[in-house]
Structures are given as structure tokens and as C-alpha cells.
PDB file of N, CA and C in Angstrom:
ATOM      1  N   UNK A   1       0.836  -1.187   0.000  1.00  0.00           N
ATOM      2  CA  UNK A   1       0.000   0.000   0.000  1.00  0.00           C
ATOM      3  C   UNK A   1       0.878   1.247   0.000  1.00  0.00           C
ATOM      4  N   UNK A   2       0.108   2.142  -0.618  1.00  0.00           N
ATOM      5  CA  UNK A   2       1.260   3.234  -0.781  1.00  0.00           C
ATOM      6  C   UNK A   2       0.869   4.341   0.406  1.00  0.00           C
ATOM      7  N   UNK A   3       1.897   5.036   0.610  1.00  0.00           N
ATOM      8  CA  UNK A   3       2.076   6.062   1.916  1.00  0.00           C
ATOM      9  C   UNK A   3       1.198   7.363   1.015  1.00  0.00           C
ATOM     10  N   UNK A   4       0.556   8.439   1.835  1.00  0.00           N
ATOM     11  CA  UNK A   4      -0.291   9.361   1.610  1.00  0.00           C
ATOM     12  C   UNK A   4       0.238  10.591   2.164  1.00  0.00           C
ATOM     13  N   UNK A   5       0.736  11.425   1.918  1.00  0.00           N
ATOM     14  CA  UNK A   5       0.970  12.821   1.937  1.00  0.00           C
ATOM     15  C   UNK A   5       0.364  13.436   2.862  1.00  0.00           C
ATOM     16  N   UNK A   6       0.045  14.419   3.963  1.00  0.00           N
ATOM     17  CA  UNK A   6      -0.715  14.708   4.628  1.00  0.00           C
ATOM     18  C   UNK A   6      -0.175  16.101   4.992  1.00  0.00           C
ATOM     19  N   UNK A   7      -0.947  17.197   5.562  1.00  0.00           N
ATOM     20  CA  UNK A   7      -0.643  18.360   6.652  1.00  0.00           C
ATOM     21  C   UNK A   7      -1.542  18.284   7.562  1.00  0.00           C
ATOM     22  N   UNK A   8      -0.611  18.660   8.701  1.00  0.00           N
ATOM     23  CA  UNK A   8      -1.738  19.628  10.052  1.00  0.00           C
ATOM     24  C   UNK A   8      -2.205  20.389  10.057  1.00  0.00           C
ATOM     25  N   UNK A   9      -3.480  20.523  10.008  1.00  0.00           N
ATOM     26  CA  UNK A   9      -4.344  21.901   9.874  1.00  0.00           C
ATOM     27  C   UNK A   9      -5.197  21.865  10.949  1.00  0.00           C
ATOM     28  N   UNK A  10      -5.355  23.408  11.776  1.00  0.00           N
ATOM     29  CA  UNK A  10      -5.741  23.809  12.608  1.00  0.00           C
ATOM     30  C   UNK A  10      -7.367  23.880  12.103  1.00  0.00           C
ATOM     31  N   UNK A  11      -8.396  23.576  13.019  1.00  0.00           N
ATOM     32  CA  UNK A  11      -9.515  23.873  12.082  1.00  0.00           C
ATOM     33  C   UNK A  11     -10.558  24.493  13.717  1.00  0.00           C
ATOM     34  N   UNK A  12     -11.626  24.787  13.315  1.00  0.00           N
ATOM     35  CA  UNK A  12     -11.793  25.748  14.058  1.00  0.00           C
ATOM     36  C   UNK A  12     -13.342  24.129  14.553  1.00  0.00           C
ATOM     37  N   UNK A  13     -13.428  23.884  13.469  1.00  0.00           N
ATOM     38  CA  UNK A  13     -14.204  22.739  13.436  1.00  0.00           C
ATOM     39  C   UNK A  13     -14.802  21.584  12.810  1.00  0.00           C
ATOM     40  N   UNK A  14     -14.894  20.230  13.249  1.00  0.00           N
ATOM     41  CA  UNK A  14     -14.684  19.187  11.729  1.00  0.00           C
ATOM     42  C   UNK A  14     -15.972  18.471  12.812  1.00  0.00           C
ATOM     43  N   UNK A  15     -17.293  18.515  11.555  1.00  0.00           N
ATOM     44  CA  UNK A  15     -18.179  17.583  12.310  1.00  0.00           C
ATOM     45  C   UNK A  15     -18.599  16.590  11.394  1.00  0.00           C
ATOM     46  N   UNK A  16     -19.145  15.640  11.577  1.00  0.00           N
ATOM     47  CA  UNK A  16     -19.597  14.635  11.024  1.00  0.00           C
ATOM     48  C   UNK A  16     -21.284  14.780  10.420  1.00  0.00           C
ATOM     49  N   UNK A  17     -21.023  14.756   9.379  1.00  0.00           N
ATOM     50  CA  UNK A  17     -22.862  14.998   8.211  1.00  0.00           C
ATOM     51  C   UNK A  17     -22.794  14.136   8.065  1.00  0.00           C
ATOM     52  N   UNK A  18     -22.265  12.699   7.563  1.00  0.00           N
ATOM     53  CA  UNK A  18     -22.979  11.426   7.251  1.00  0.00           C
ATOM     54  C   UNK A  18     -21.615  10.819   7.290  1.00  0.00           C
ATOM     55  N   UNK A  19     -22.069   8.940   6.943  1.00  0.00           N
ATOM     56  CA  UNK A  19     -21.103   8.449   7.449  1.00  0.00           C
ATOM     57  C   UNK A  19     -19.841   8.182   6.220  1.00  0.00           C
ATOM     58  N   UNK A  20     -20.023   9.002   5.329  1.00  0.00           N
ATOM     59  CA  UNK A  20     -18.339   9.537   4.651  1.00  0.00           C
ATOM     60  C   UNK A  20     -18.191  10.680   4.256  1.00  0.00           C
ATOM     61  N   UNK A  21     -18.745  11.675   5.494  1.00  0.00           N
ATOM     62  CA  UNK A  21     -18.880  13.294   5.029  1.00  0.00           C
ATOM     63  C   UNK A  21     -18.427  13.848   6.342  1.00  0.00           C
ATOM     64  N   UNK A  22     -17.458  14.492   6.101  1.00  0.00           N
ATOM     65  CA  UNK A  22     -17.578  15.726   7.523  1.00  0.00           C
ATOM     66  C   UNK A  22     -17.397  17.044   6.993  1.00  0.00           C
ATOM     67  N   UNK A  23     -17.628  18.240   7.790  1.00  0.00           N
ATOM     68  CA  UNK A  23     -17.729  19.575   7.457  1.00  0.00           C
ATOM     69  C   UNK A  23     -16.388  20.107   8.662  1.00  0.00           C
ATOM     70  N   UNK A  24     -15.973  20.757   7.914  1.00  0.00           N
ATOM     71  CA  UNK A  24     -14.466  21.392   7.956  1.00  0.00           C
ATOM     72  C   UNK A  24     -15.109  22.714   8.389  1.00  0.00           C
ATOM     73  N   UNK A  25     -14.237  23.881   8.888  1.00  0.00           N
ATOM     74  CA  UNK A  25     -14.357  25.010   8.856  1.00  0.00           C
ATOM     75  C   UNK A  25     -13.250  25.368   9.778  1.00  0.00           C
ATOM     76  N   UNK A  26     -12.889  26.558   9.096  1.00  0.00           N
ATOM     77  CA  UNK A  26     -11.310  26.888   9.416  1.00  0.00           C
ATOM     78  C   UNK A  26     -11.229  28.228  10.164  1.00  0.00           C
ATOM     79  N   UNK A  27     -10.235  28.840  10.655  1.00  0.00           N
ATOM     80  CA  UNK A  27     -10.796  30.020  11.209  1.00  0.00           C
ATOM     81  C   UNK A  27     -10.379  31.649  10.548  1.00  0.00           C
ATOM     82  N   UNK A  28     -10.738  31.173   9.253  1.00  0.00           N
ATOM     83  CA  UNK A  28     -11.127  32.307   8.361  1.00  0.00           C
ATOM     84  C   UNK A  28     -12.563  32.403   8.091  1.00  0.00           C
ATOM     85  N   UNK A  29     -13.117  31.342   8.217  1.00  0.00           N
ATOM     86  CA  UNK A  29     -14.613  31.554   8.083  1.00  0.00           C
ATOM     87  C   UNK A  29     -14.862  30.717   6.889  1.00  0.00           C
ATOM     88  N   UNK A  30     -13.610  30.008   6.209  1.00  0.00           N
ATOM     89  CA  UNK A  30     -14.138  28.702   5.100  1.00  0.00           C
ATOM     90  C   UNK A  30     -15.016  27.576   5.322  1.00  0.00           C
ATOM     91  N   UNK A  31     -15.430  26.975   4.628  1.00  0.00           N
ATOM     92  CA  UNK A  31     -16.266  26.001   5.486  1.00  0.00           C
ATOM     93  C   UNK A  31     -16.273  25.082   4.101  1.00  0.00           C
ATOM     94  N   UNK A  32     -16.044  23.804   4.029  1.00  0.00           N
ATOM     95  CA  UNK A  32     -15.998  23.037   2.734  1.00  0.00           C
ATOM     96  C   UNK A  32     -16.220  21.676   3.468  1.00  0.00           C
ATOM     97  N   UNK A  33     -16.653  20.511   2.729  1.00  0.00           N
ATOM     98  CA  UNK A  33     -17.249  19.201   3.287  1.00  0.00           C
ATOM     99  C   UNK A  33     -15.778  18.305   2.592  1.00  0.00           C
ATOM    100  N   UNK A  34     -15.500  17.595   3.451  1.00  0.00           N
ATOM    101  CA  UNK A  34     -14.521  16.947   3.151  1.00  0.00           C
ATOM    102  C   UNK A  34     -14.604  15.365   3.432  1.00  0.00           C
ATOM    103  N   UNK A  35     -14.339  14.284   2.393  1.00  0.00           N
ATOM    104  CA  UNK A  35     -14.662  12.648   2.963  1.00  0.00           C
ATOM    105  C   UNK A  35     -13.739  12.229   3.694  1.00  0.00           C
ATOM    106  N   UNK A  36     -14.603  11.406   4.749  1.00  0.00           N
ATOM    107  CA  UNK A  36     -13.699  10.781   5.815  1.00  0.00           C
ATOM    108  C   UNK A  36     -12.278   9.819   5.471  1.00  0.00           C
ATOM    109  N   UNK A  37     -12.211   9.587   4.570  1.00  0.00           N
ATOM    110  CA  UNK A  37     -11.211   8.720   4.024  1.00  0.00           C
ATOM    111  C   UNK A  37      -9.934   9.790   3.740  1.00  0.00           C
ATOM    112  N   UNK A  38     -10.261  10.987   3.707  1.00  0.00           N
ATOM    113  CA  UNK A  38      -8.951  11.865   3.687  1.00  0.00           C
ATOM    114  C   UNK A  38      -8.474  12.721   5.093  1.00  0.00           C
ATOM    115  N   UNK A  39      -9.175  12.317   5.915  1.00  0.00           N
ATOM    116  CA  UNK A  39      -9.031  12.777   7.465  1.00  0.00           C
ATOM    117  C   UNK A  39      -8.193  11.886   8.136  1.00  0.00           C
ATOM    118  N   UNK A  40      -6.934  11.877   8.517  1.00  0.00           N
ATOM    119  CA  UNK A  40      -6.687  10.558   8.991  1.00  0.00           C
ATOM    120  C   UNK A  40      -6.438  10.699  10.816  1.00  0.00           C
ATOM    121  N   UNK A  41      -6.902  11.529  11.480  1.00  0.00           N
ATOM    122  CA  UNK A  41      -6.750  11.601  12.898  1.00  0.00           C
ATOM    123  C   UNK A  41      -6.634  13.018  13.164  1.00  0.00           C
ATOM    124  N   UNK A  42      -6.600  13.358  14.529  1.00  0.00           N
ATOM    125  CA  UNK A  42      -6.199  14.509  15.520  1.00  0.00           C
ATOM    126  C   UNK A  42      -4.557  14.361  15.674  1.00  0.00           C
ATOM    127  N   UNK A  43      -4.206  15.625  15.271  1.00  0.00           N
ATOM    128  CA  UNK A  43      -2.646  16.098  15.459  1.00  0.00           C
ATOM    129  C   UNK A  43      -2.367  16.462  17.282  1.00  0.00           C
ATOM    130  N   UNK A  44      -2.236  15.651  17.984  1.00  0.00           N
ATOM    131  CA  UNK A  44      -1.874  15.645  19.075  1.00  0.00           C
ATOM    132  C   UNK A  44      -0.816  16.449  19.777  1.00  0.00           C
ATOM    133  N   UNK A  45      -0.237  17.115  19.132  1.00  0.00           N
ATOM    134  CA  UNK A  45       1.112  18.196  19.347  1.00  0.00           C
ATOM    135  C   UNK A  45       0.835  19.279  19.325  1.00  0.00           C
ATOM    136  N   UNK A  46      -0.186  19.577  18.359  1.00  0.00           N
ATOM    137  CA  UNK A  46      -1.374  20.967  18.726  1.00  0.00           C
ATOM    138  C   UNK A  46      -1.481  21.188  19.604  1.00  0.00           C
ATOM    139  N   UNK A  47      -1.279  22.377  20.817  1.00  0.00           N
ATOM    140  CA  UNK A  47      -1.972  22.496  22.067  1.00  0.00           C
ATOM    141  C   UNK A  47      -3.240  23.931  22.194  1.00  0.00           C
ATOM    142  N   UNK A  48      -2.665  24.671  21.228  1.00  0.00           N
ATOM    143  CA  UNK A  48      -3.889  25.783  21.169  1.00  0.00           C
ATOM    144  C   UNK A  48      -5.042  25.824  20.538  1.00  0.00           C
ATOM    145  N   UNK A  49      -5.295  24.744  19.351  1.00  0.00           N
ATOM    146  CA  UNK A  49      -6.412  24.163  19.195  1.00  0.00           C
ATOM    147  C   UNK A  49      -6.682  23.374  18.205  1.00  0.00           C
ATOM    148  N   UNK A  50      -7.632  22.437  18.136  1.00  0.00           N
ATOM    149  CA  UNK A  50      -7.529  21.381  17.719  1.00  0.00           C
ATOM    150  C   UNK A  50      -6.971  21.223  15.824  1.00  0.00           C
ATOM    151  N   UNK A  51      -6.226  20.415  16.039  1.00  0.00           N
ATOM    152  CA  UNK A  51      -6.038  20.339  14.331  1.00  0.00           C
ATOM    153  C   UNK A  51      -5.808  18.940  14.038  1.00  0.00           C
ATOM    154  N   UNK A  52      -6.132  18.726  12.685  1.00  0.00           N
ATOM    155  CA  UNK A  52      -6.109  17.329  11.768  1.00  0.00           C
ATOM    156  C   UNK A  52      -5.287  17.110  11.057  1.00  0.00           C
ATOM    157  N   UNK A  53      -4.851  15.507  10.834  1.00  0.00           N
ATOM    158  CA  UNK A  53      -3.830  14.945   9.589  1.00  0.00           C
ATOM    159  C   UNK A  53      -4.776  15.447   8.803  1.00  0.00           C
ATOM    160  N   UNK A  54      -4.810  16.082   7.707  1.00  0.00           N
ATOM    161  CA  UNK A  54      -5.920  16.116   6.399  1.00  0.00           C
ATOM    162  C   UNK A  54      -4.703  15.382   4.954  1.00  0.00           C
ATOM    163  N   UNK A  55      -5.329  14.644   4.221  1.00  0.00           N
ATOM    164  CA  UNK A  55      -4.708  14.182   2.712  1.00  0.00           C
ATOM    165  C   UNK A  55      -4.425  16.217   2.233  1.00  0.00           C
ATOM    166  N   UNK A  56      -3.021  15.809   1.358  1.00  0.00           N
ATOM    167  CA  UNK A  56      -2.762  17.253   0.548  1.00  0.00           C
ATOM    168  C   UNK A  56      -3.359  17.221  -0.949  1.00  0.00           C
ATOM    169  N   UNK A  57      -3.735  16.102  -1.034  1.00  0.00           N
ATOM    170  CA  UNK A  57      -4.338  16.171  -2.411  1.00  0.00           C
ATOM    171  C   UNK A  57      -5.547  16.981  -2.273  1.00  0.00           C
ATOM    172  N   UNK A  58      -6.658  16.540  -1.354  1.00  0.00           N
ATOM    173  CA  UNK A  58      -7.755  17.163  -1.502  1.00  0.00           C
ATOM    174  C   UNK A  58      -7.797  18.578  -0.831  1.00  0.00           C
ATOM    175  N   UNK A  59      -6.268  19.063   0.568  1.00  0.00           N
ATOM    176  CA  UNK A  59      -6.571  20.808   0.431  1.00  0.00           C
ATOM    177  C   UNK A  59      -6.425  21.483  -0.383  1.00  0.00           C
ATOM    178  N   UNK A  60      -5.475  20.973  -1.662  1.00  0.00           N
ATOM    179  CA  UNK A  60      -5.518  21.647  -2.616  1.00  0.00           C
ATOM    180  C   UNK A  60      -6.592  22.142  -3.448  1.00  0.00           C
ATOM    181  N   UNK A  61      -7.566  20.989  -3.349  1.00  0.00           N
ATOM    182  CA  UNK A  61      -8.553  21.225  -4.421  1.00  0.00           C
ATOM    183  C   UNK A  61     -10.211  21.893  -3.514  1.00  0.00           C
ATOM    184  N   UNK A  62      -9.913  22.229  -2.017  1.00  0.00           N
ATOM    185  CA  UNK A  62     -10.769  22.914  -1.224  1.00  0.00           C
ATOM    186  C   UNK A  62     -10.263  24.515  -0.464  1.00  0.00           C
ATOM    187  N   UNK A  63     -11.012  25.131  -0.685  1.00  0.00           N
ATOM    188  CA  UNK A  63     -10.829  26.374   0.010  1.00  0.00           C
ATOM    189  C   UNK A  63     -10.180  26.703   1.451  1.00  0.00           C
ATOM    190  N   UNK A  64      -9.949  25.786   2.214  1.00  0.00           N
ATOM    191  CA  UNK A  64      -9.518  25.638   3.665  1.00  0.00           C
ATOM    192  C   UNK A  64      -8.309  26.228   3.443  1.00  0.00           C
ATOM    193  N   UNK A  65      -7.793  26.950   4.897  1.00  0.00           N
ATOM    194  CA  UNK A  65      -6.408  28.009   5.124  1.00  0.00           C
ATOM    195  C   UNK A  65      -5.870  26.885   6.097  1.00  0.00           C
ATOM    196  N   UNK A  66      -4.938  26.510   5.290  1.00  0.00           N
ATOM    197  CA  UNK A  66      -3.715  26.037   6.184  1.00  0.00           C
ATOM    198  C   UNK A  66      -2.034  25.512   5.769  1.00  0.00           C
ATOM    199  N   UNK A  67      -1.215  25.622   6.518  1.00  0.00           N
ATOM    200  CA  UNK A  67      -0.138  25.236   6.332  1.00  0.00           C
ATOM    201  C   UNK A  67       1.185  24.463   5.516  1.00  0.00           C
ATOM    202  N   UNK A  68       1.388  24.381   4.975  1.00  0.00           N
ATOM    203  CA  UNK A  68       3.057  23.156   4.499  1.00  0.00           C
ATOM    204  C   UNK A  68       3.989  23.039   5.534  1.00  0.00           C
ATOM    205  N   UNK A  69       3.904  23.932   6.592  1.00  0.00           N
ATOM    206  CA  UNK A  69       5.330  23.264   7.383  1.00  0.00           C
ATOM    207  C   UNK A  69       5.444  22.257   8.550  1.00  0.00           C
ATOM    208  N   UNK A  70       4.386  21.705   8.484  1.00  0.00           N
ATOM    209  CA  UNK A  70       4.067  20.617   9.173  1.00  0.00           C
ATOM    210  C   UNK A  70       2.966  19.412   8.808  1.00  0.00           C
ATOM    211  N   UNK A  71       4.368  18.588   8.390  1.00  0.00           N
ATOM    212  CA  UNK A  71       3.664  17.759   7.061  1.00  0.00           C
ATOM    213  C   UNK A  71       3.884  16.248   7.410  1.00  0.00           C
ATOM    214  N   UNK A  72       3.495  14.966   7.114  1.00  0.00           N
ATOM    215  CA  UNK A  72       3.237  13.822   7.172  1.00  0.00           C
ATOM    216  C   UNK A  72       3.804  13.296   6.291  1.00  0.00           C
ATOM    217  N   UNK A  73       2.810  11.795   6.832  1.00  0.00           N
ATOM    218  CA  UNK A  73       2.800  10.578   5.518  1.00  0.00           C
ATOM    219  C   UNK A  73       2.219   9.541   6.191  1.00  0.00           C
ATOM    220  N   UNK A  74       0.822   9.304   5.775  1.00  0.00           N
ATOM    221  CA  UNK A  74       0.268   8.561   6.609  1.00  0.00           C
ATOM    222  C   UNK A  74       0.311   7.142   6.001  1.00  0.00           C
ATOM    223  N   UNK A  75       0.421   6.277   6.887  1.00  0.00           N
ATOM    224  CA  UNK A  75       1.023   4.754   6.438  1.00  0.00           C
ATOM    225  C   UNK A  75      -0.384   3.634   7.188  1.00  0.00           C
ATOM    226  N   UNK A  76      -0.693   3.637   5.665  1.00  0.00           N
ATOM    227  CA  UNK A  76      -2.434   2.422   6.267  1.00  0.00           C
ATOM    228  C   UNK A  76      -1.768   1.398   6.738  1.00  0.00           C
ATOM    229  N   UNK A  77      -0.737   0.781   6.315  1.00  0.00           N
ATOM    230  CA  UNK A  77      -0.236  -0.580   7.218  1.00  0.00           C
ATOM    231  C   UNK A  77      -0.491  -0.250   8.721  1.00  0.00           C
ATOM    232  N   UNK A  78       0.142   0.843   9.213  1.00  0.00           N
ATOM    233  CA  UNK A  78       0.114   0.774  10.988  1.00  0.00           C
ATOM    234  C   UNK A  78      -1.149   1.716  11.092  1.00  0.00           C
ATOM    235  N   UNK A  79      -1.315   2.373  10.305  1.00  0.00           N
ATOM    236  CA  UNK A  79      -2.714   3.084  10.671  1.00  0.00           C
ATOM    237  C   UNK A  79      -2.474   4.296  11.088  1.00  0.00           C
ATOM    238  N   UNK A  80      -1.440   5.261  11.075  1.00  0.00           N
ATOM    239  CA  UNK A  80      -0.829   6.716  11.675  1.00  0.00           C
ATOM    240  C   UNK A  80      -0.292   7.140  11.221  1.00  0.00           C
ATOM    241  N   UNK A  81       0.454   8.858  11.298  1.00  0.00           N
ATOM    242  CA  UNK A  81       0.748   9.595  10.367  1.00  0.00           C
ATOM    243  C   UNK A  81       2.566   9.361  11.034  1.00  0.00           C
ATOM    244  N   UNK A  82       3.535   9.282  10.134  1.00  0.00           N
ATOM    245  CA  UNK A  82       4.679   9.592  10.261  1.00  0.00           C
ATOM    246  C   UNK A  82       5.627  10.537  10.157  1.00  0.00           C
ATOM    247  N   UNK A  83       6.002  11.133  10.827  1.00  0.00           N
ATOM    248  CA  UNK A  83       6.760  12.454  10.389  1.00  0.00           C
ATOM    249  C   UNK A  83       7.709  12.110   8.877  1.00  0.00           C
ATOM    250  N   UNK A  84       7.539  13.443   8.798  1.00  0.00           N
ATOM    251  CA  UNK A  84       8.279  13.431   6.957  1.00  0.00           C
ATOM    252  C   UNK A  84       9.846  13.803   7.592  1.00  0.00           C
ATOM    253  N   UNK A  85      10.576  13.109   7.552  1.00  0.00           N
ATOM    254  CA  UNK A  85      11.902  13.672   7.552  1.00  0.00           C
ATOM    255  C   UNK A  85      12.785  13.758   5.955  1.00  0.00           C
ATOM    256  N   UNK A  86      13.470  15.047   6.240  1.00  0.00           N
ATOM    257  CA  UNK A  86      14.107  15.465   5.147  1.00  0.00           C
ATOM    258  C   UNK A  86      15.271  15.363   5.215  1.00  0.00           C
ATOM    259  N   UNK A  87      15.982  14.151   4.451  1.00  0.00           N
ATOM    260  CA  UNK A  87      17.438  14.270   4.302  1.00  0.00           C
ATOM    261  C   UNK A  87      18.707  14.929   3.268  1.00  0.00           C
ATOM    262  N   UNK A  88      19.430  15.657   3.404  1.00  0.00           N
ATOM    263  CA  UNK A  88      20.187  15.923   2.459  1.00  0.00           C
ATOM    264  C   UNK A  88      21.517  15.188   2.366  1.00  0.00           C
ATOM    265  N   UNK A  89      21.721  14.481   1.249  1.00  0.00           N
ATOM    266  CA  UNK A  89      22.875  13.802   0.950  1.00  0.00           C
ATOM    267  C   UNK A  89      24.252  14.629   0.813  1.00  0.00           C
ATOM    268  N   UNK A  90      25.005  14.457   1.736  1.00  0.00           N
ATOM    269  CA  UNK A  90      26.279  15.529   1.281  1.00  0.00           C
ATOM    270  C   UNK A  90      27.150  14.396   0.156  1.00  0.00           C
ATOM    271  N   UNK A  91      28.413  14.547  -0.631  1.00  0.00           N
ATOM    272  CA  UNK A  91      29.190  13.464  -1.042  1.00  0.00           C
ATOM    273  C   UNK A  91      30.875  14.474  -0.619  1.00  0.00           C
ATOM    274  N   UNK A  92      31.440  12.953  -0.049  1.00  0.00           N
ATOM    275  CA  UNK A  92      32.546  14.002   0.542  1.00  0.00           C
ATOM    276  C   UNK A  92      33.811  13.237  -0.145  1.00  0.00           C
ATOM    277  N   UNK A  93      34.507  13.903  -1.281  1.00  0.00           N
ATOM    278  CA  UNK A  93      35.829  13.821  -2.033  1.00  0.00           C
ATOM    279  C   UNK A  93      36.675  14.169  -1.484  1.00  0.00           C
ATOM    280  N   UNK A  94      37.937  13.180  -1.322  1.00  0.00           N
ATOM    281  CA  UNK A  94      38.600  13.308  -0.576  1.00  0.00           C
ATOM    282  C   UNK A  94      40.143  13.774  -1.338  1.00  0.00           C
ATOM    283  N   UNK A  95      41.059  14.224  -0.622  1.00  0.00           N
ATOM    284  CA  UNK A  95      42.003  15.099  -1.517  1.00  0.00           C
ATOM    285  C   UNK A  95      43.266  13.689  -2.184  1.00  0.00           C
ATOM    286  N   UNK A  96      43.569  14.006  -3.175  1.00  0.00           N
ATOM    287  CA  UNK A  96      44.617  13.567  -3.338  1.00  0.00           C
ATOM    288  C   UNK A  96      45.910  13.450  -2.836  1.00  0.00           C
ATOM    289  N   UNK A  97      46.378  12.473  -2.240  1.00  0.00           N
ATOM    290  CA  UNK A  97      47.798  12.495  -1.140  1.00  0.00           C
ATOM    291  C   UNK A  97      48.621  11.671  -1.770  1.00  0.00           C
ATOM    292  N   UNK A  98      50.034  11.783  -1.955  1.00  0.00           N
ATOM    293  CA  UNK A  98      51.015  11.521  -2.490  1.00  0.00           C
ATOM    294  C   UNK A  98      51.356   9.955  -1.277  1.00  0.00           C
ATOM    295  N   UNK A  99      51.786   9.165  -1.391  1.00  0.00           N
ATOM    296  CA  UNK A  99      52.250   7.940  -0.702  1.00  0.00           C
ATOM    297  C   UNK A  99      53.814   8.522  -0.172  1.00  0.00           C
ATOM    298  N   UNK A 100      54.085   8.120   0.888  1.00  0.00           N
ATOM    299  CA  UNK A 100      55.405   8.407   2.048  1.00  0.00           C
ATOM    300  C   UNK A 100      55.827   7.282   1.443  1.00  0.00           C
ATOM    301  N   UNK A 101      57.363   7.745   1.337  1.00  0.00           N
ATOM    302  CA  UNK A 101      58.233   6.137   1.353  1.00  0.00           C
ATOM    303  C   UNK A 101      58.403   6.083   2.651  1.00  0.00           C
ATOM    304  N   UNK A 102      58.687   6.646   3.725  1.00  0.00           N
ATOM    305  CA  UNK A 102      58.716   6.295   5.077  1.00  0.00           C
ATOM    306  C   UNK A 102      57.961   6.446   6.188  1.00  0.00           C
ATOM    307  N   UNK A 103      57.247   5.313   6.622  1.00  0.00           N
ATOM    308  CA  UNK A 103      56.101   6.182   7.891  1.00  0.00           C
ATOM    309  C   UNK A 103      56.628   6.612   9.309  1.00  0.00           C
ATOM    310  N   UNK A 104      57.966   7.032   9.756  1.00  0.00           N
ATOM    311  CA  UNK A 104      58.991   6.362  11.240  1.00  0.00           C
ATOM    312  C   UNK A 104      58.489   9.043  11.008  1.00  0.00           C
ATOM    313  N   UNK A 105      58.084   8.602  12.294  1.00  0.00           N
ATOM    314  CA  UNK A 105      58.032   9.742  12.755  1.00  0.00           C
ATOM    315  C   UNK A 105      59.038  10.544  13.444  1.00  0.00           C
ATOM    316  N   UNK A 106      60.079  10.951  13.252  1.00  0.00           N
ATOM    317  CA  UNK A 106      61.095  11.553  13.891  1.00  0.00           C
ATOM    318  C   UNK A 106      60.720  12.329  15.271  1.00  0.00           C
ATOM    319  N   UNK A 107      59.958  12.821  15.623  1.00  0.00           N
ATOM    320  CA  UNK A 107      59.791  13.433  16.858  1.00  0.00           C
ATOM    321  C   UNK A 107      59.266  12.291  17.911  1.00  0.00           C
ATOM    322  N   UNK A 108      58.580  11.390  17.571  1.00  0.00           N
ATOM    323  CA  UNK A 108      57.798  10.237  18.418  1.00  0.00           C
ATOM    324  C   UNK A 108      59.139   9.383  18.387  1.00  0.00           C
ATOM    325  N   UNK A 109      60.259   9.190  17.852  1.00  0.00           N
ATOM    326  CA  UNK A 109      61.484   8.421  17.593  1.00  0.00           C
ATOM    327  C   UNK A 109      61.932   8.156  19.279  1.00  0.00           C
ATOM    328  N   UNK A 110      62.404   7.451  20.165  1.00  0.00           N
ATOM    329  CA  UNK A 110      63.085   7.207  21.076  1.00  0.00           C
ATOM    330  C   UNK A 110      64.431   7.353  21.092  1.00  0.00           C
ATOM    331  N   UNK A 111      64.941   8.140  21.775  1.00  0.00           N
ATOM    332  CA  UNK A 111      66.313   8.491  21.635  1.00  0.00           C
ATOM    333  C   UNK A 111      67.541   7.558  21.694  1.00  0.00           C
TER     334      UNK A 111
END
């Protein structure tokens, strides 16, 4: 199964109209119906008020105000959203060094 894209969005309120409908409303005063299959839980790290995993496919295509910098990937195998970590690959070239004919360190030498 493939992993799903997600953001946290703060919403002012998400209720349930039927059983694959809920109503969104954000606190600009948007209000758009969104299916339960793209809701995937309560963002628990929120403490000032409540916000949702929502799918990014479908905020795009709804009027709702919210975020990219706190973003997912929700994984149906375990059933929860995973943080997105971002890695950057450095590649590290190393210099060209000439070979010693002798490795005997003169200062470390024993007298």
C-alpha cells in the first residue's frame, strides 16, 4: 500500500454529516465538506487548538487556510501519520595524497 501525503491543519471545526462526510471550517470563516477517508486523525502536538492529519491532495482542491510546514505521511499498514523527515545527501571527495616512502616519525622516535 502506498504512503499518503498529509498536513496539520488547525480547524476551528470538523463535524460529522454522514457516514463519509464531515464539514471542515477553518478560522477564516471557510467552510468546505470533506470525505472521511482523507481525514486521517487529531494532530496531538497541537496544544492551542484542535487540528487534523488532512490528505494534501484534496486541500488543494478545497478552500480551507492552512499550512506546508508541518507535514506527514500517513502509512495504512500501521494506521498513523509519520513524520516526513528530510534528508540531504552531502558526497565528501577526498584530496589527493602523495604515498610516504617512510612512515617512522622523527619526533615520536626514542632516543
Amino acid at each position: 500500500m502506498k504512503k499518503t501525503k498529509c498536513y496539520s491543519v488547525r480547524l476551528k471545526s470538523l463535524t460529522e454529516i454522514s457516514n463519509l462526510a464531515l464539514r471542515a471550517a477553518d478560522f477564516s470563516g471557510n467552510k468546505c465538506i470533506l470525505p472521511k477517508s482523507t481525514v486521517f486523525g487529531i494532530d496531538y502536538d497541537v496544544i492551542k487548538s484542535d487540528a487534523y492529519w488532512i490528505a494534501a491532495w484534496i486541500l488543494e482542491k478545497k478552500e480551507l487556510q492552512y499550512s506546508i510546514k508541518k507535514e506527514g505521511w500517513y502509512n495504512p499498514k500501521k494506521g498513523r501519520v509519520e513524520p516526513a523527515i528530510k534528508v540531504e545527501i552531502e558526497h565528501h571527495i577526498p584530496k589527493k595524497i602523495e604515498p610516504v616512502s617512510n612512515n617512522l616519525i622523527t619526533e615520536l622516535k626514542r632516543p
